[in-house]
C-alpha atoms as a PDB file:
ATOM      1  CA  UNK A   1       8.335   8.832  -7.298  1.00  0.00           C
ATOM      2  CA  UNK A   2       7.933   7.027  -4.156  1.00  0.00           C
ATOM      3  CA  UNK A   3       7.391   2.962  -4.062  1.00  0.00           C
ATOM      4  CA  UNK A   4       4.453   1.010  -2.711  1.00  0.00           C
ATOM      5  CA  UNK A   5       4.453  -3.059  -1.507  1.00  0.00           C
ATOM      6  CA  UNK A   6       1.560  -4.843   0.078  1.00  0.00           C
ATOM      7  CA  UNK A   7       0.833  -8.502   0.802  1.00  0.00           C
ATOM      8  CA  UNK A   8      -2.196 -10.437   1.701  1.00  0.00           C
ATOM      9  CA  UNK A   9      -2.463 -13.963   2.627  1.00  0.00           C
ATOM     10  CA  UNK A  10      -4.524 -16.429   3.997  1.00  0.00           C
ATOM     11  CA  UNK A  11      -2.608 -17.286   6.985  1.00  0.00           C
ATOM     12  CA  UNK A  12       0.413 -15.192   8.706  1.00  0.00           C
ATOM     13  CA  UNK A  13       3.708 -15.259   6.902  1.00  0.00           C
ATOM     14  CA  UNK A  14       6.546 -13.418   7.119  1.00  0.00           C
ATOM     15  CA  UNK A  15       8.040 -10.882   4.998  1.00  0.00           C
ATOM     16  CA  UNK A  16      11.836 -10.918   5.568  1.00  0.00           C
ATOM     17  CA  UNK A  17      13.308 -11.639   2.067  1.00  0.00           C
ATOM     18  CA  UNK A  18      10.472  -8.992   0.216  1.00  0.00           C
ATOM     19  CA  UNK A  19      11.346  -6.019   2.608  1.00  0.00           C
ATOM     20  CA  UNK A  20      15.079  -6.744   1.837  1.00  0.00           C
ATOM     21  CA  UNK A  21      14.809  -7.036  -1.634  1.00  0.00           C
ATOM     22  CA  UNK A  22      12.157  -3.602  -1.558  1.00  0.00           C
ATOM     23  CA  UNK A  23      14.801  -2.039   0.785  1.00  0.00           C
ATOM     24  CA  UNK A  24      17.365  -2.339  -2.355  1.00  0.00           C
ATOM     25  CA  UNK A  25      14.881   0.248  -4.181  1.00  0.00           C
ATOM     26  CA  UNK A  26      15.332   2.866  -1.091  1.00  0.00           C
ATOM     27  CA  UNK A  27      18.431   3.682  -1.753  1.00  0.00           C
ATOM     28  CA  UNK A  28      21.020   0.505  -2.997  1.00  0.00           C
ATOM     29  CA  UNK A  29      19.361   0.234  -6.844  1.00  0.00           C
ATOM     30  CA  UNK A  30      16.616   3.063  -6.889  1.00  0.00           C
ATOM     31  CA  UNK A  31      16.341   6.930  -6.148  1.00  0.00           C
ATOM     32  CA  UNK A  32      13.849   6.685  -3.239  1.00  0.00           C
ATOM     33  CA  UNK A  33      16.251   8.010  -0.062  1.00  0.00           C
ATOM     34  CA  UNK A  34      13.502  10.417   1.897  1.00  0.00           C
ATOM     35  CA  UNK A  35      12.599   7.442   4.309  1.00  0.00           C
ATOM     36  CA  UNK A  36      10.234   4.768   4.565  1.00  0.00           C
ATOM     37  CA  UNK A  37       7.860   2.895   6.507  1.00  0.00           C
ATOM     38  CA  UNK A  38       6.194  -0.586   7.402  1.00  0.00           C
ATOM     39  CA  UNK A  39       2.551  -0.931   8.878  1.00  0.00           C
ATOM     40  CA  UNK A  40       1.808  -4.745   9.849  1.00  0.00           C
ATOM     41  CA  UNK A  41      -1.572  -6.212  11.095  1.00  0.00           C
ATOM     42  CA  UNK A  42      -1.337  -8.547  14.176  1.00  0.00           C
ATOM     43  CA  UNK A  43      -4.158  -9.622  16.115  1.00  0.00           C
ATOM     44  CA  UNK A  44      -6.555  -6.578  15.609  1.00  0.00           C
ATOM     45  CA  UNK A  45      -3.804  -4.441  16.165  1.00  0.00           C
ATOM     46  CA  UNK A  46      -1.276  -2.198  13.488  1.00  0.00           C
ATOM     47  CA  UNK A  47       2.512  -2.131  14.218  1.00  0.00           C
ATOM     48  CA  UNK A  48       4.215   0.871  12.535  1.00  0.00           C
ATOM     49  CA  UNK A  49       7.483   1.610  11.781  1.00  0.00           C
ATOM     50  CA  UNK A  50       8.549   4.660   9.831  1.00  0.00           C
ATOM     51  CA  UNK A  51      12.206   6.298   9.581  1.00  0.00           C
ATOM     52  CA  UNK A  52      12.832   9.371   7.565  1.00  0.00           C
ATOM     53  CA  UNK A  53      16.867   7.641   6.480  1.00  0.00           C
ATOM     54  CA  UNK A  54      16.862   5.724   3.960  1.00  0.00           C
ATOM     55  CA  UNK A  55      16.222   2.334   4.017  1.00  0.00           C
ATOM     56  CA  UNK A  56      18.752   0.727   2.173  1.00  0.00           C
ATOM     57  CA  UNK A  57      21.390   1.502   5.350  1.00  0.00           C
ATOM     58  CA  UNK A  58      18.320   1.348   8.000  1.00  0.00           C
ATOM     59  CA  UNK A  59      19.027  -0.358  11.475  1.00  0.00           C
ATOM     60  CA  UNK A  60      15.732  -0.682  11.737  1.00  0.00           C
ATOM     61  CA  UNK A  61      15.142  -2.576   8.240  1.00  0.00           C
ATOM     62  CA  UNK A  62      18.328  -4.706   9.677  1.00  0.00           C
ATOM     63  CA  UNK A  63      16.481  -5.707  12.692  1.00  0.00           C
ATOM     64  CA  UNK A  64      13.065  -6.475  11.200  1.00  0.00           C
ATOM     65  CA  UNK A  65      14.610  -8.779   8.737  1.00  0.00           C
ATOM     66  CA  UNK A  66      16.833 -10.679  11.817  1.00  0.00           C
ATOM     67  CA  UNK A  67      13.686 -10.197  14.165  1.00  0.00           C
ATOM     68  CA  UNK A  68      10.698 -11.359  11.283  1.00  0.00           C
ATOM     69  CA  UNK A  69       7.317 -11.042  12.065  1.00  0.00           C
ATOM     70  CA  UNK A  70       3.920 -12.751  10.970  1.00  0.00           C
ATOM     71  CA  UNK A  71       1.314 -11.105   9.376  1.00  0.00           C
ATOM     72  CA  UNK A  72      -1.434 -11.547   6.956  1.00  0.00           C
ATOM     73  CA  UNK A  73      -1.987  -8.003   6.231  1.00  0.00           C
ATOM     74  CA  UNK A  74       1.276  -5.772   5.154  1.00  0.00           C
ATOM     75  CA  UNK A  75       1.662  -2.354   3.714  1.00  0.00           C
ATOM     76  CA  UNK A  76       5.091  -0.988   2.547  1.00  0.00           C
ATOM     77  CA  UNK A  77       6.265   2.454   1.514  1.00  0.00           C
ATOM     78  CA  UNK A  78       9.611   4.208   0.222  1.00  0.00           C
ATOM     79  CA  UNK A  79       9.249   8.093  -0.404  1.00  0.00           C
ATOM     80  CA  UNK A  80      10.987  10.652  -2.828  1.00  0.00           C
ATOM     81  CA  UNK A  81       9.759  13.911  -1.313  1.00  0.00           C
ATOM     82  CA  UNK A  82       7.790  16.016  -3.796  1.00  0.00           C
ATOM     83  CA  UNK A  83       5.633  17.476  -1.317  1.00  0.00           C
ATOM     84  CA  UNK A  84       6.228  17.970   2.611  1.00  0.00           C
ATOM     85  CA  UNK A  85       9.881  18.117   4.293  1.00  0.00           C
ATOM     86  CA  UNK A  86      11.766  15.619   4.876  1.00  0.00           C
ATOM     87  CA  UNK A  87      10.783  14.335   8.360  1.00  0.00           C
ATOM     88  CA  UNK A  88       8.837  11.378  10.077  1.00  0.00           C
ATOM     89  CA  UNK A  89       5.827  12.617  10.326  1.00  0.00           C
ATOM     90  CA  UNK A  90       5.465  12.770   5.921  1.00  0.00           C
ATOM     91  CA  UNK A  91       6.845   8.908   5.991  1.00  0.00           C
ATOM     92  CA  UNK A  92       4.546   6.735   4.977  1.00  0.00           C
ATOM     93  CA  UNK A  93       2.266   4.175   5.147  1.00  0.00           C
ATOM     94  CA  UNK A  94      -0.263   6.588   7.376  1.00  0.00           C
ATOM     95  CA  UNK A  95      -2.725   5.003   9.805  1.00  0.00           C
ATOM     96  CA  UNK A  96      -6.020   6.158  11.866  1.00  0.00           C
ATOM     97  CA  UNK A  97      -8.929   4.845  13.765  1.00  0.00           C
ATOM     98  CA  UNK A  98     -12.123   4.413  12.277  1.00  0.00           C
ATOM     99  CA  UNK A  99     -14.815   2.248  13.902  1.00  0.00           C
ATOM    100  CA  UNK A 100     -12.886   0.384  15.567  1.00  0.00           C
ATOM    101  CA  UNK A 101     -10.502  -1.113  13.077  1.00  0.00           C
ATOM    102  CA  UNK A 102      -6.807   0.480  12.486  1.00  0.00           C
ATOM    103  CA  UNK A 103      -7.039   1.746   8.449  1.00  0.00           C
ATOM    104  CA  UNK A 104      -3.661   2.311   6.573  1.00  0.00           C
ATOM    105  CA  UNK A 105      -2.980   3.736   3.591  1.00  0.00           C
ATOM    106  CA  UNK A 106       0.085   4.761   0.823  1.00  0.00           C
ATOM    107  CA  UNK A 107       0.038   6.788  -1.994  1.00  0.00           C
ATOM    108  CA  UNK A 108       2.469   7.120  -4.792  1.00  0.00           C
ATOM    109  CA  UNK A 109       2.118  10.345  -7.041  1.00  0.00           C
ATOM    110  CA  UNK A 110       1.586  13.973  -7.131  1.00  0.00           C
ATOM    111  CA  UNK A 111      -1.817  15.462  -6.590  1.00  0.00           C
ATOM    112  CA  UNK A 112      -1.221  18.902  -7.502  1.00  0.00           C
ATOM    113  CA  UNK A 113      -4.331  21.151  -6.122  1.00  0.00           C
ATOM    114  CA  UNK A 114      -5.308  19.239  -3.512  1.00  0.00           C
ATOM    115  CA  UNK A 115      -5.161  21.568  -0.857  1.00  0.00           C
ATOM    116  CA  UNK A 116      -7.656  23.909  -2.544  1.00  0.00           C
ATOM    117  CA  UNK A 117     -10.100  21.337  -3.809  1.00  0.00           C
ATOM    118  CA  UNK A 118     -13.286  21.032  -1.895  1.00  0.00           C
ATOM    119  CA  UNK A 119     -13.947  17.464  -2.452  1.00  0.00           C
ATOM    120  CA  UNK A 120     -11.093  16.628  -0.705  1.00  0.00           C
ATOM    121  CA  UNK A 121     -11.594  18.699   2.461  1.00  0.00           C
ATOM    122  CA  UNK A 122     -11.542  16.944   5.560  1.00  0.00           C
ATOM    123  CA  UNK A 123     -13.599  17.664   8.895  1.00  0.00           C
ATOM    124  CA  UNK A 124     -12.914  14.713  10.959  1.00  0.00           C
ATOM    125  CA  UNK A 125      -9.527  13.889   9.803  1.00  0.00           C
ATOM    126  CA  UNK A 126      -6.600  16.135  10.224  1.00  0.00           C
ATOM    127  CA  UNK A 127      -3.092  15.850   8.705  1.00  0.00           C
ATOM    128  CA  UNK A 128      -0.133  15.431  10.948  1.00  0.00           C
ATOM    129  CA  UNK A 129       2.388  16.412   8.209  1.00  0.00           C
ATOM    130  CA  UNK A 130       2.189  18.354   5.196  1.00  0.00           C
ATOM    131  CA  UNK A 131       2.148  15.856   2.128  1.00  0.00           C
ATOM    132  CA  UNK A 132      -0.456  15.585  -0.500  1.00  0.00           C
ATOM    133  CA  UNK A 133      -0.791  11.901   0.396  1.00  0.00           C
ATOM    134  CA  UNK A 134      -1.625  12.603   3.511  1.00  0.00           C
ATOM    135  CA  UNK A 135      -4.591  14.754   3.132  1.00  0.00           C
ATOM    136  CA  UNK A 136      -6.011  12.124   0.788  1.00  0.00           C
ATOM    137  CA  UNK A 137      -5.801   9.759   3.251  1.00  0.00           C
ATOM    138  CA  UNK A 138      -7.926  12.202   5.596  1.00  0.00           C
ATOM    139  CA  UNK A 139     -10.210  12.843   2.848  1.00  0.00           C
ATOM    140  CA  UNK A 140     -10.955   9.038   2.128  1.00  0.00           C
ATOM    141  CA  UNK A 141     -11.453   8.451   5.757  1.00  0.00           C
ATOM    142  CA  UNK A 142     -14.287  11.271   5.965  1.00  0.00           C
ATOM    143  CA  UNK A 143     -15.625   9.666   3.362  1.00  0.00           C
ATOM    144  CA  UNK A 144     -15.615   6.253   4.796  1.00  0.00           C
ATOM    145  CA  UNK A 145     -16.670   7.368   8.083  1.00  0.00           C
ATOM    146  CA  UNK A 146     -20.223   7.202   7.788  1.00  0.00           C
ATOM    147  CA  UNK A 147     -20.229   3.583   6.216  1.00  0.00           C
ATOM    148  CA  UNK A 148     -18.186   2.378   9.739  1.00  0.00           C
ATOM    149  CA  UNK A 149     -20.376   4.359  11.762  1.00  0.00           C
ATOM    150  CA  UNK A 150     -22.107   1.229  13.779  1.00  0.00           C
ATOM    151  CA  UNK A 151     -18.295   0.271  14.495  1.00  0.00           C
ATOM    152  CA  UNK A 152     -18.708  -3.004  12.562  1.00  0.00           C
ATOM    153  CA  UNK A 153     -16.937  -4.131   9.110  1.00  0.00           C
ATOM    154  CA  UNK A 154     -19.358  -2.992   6.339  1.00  0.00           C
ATOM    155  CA  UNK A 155     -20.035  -4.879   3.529  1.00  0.00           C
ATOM    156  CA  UNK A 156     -17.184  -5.324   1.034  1.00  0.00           C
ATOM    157  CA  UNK A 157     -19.024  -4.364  -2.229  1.00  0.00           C
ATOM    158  CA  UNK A 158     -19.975  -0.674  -0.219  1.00  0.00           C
ATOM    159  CA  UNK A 159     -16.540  -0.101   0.761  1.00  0.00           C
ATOM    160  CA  UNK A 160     -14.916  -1.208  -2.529  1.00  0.00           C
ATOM    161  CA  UNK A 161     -17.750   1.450  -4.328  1.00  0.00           C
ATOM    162  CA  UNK A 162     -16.593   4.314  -1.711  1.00  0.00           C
ATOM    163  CA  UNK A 163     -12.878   3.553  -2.619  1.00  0.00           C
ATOM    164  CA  UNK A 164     -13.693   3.084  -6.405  1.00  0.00           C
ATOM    165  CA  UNK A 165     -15.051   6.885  -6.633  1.00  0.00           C
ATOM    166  CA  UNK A 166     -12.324   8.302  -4.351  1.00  0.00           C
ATOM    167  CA  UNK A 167     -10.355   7.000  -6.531  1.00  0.00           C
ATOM    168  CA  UNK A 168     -11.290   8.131 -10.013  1.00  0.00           C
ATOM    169  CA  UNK A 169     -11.787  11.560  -8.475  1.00  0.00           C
ATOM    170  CA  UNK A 170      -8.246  11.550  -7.010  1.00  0.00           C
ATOM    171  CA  UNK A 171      -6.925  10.545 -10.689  1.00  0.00           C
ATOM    172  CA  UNK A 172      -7.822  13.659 -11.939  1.00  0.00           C
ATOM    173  CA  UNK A 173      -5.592  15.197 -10.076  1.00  0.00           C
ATOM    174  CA  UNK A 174      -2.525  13.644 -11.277  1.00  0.00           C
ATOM    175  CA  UNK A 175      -0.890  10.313 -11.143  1.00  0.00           C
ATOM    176  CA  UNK A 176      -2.301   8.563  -7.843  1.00  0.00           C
ATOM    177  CA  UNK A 177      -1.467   4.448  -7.228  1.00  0.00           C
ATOM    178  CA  UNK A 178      -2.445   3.969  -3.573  1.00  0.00           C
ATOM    179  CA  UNK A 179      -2.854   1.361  -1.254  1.00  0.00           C
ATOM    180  CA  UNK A 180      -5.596   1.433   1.505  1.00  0.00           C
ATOM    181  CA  UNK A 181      -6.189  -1.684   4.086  1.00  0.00           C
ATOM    182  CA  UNK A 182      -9.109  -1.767   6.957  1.00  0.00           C
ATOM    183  CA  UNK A 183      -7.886  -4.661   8.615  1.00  0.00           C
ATOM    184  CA  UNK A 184     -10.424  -6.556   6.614  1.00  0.00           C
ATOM    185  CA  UNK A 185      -9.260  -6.340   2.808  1.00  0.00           C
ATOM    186  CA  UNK A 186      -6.165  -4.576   0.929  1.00  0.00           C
ATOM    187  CA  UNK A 187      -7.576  -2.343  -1.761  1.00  0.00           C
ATOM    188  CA  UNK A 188      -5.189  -1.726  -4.543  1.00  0.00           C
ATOM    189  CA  UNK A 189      -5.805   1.294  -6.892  1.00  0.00           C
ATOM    190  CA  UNK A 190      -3.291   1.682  -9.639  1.00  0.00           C
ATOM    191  CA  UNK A 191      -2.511   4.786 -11.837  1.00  0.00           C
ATOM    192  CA  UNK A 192       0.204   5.730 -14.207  1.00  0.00           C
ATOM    193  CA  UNK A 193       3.849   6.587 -12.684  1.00  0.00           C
ATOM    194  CA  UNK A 194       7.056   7.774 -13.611  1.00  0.00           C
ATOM    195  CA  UNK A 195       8.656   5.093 -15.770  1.00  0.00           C
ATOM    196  CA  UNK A 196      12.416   4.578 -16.166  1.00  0.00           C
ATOM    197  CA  UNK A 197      12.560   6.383 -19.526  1.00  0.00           C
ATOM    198  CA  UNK A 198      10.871   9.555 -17.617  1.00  0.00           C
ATOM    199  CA  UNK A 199       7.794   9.155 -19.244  1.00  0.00           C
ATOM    200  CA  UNK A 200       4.218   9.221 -16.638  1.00  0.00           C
ATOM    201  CA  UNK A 201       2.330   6.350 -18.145  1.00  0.00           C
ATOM    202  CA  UNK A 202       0.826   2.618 -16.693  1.00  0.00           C
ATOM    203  CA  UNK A 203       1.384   0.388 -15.346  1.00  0.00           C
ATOM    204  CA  UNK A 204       1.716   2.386 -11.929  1.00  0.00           C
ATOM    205  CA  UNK A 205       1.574  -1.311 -10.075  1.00  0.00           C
ATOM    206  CA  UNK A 206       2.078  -4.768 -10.504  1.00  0.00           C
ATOM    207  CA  UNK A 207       0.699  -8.118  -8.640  1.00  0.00           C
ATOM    208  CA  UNK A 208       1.581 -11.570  -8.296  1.00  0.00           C
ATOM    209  CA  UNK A 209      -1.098 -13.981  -7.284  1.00  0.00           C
ATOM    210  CA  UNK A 210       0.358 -18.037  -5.528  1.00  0.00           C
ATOM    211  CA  UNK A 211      -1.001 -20.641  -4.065  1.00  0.00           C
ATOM    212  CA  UNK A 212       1.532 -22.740  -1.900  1.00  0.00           C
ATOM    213  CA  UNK A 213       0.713 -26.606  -0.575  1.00  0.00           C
ATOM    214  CA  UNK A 214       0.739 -27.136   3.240  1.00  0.00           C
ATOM    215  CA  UNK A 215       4.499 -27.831   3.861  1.00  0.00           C
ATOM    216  CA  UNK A 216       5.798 -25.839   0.573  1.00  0.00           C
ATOM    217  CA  UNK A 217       6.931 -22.189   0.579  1.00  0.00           C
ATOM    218  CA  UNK A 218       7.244 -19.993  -2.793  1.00  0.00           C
ATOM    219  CA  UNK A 219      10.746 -18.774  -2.701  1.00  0.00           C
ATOM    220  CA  UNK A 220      12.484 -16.423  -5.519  1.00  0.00           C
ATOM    221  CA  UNK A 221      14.921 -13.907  -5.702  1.00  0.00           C
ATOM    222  CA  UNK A 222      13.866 -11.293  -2.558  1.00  0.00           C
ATOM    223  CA  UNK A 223      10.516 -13.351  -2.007  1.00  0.00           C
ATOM    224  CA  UNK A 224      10.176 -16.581   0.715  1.00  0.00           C
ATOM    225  CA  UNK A 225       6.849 -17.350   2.238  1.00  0.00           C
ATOM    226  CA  UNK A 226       6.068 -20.251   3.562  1.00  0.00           C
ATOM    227  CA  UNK A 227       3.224 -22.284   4.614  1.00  0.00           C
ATOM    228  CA  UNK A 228       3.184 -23.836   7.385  1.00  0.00           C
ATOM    229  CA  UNK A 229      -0.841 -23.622   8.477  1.00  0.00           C
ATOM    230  CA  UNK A 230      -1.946 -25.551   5.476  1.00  0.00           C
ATOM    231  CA  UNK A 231      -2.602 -24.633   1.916  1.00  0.00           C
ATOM    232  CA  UNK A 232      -1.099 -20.823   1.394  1.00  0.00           C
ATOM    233  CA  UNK A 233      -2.850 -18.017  -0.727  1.00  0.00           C
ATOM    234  CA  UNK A 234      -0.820 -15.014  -1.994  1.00  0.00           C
ATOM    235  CA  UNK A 235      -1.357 -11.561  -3.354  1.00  0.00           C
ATOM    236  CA  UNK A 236       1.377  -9.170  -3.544  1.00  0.00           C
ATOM    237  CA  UNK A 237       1.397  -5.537  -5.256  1.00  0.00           C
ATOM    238  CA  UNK A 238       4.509  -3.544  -6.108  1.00  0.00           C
ATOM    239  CA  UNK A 239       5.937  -0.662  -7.755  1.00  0.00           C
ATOM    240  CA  UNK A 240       7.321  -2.860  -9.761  1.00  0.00           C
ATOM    241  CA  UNK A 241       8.235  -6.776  -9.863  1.00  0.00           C
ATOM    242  CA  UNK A 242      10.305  -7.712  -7.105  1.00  0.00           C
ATOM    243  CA  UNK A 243      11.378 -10.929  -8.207  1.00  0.00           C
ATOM    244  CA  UNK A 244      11.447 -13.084 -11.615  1.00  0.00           C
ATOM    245  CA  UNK A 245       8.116 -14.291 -11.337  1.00  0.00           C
ATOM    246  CA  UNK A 246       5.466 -13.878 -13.309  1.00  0.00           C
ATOM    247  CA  UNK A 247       3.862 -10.046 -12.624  1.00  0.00           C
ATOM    248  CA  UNK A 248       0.835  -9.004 -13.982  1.00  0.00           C
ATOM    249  CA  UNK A 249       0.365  -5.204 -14.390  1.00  0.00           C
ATOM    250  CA  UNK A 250      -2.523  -3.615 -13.528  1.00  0.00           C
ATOM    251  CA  UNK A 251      -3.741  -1.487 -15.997  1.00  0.00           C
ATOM    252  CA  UNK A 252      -4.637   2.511 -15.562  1.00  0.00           C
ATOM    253  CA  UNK A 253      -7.826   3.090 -13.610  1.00  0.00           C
ATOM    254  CA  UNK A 254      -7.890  -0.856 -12.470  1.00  0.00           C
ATOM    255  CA  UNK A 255      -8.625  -1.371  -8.305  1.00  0.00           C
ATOM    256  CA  UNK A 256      -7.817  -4.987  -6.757  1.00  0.00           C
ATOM    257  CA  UNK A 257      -9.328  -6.169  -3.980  1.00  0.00           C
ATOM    258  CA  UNK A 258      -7.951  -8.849  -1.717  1.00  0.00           C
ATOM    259  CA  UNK A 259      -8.966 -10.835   1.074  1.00  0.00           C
ATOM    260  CA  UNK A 260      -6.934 -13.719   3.256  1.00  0.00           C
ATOM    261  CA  UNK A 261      -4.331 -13.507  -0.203  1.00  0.00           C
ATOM    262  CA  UNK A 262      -7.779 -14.011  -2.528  1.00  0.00           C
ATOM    263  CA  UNK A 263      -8.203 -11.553  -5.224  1.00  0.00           C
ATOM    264  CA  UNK A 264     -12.288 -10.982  -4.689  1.00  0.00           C
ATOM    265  CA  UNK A 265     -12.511  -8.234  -7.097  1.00  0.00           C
ATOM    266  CA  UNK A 266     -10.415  -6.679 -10.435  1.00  0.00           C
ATOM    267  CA  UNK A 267     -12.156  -3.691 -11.856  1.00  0.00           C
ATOM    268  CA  UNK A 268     -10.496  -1.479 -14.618  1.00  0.00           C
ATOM    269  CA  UNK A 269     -11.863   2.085 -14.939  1.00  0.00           C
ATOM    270  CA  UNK A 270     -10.576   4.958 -17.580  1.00  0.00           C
ATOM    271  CA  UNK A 271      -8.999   7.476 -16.061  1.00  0.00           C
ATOM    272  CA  UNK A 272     -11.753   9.775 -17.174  1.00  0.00           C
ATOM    273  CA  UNK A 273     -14.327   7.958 -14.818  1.00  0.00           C
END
C-alpha cells in the first residue's frame, strides 16, 4: 500500500530531513516504487511536485532536500499502484480549486466499487487519472462545494462534520487513511492498512505532537525543524513512525484535526459508523 506524511505547524519550517527519511520508504527500505509526490502551502498558494520514478533515486527529491523550502502546511505521498497505470497523472497528493483556497488530498487504500457507487459520483469534479483515490477526492470536493460556496473559509466544526461522514462512508468500502488540507486545517482520517505481517488491520496512521522553544529545533533520526519565529508547534502524521520518537497511533475510524501544528480536534468512530 501506498504511504502518506503531513505536517502542520505554527510557523513555516522546513521539511528536508522528514522527506529524506520518507524517501527511504519509496524505494531504499519499503516496496512503494510507482512514484510520489509533494504539495506545499506558501503564501495562499500550493506548490506541487509529483514524479511517477521512484523516490528513493529522485533528482527531484535530491534537489528539494539541497533547495528546502518553508511551509506550514505539507502533504506527502508514495504510491504502490493497485489501481490506475503507472503515470503522473495517478501520483499523488491531488489538488483543486474550491472557493478560492487550493484543497489537497492523499489516500492510502483500496476502495473497491467506487466507480459504480452513487454516493460517490461527482458532477463538478472530474478525475484526471484513473485511480480510486482520485475519484474520492472529486467526490469529497462535491460534497464540500456547497459549504465554500460564498468563497470564504467555513467554519471548522462544518467542515470537520462534512469530512467525518465522507469518511465513514468511504470506510465501507475498504481500507481508506487519507489526508485532506484546505489551506486552513490538515484533516487526518485513519483506517486500517496492510501491516508488515500481511495482515489489513489499525493503526493505518501515526502522529507525533512537539512543542519547540524560540531558538530550539526538535531534531531525530530523519526529523529537524526548527524554530526560529518563536515558540514552535508540531503535528506530524505518517504511515508509520519516521523517527524514534514517541508516535501515537490513531486508532480505526479516529479523524485529527490540526491547525498552525495544534491538534483542535481527535474523534474516534467504529468503522461501522
Amino acid at each position: 500500500m501506498c504511504e502518506l506524511f503531513a505536517m502542520s505547524t505554527r510557523h513555516p519550517t522546513t521539511v528536508t530531513l522528514s522527506l529524506e527519511e520518507f524517501s527511504r520508504h519509496g524505494g531504499l527500505s519499503g516496496p512503494h516504487k510507482d512514484g510520489w509526490g509533494i504539495g506545499w502551502y506558501e503564501e495562499g498558494d500550493i506548490r506541487l511536485v509529483k514524479e511517477r520514478d521512484p523516490a528513493a533515486s529522485s533528482a527531484c527529491v535530491r534537489f528539494i532536500q539541497t533547495n528546502p523550502f518553508s511551509s506550514s502546511l505539507v502533504i506527502s505521498h508514495i504510491r504502490k499502484a493497485t489501481q490506475g497505470s503507472v503515470a503522473s497523472r495517478n501520483c499523488q497528493p491531488f489538488v483543486r480549486e474550491l472557493g478560492g483556497a487550493w484543497h489537497c488530498f492523499a489516500h492510502n487504500g483500496d476502495l473497491k466499487g467506487i466507480a459504480g457507487d452513487r454516493r460517490f459520483r461527482a458532477e463538478e469534479f472530474r478525475p484526471v487519472g484513473e485511480t480510486d483515490s482520485e475519484q474520492a477526492f472529486c467526490a469529497l470536493m462535491d460534497t464540500l462545494r456547497p459549504l465554500w460556496f460564498s468563497g470564504r473559509v467555513p467554519p471548522i466544526g462544518e467542515r470537520r462534520q462534512i469530512v467525518a461522514q465522507f469518511a465513514a462512508a468511504l470506510r465501507e468500502l475498504g481500507p481508506a487513511n487519507f489526508l485532506y488540507c484546505d489551506g486552513d486545517a490538515l484533516f487526518a482520517c485513519a483506517d486500517r492498512r496492510h501491516q508488515c505481517d500481511g495482515s489489513i488491520k489499525a493503526p493505518g496512521m501515526w502522529r507525533l505532537v512537539r512543542r519547540c522553544p524560540a531558538g530550539g529545533e526538535l531534531a531525530a533520526e530523519g526529523l529537524r525543524i526548527a524554530s526560529e519565529d518563536g515558540e514552535q508547534e508540531v503535528c506530524l502524521v505518517a504511515s508509520v513512525p519516521l523517527t524514534d520518537e514517541g508516535w501515537v497511533a490513531l486508532a480505526e475510524g479516529e479523524m485529527l484535526v490540526a491547525r498552525q501544528g495544534r491538534v483542535e480536534v481527535e474523534r474516534q468512530r467504529s468503522h461501522r459508523d
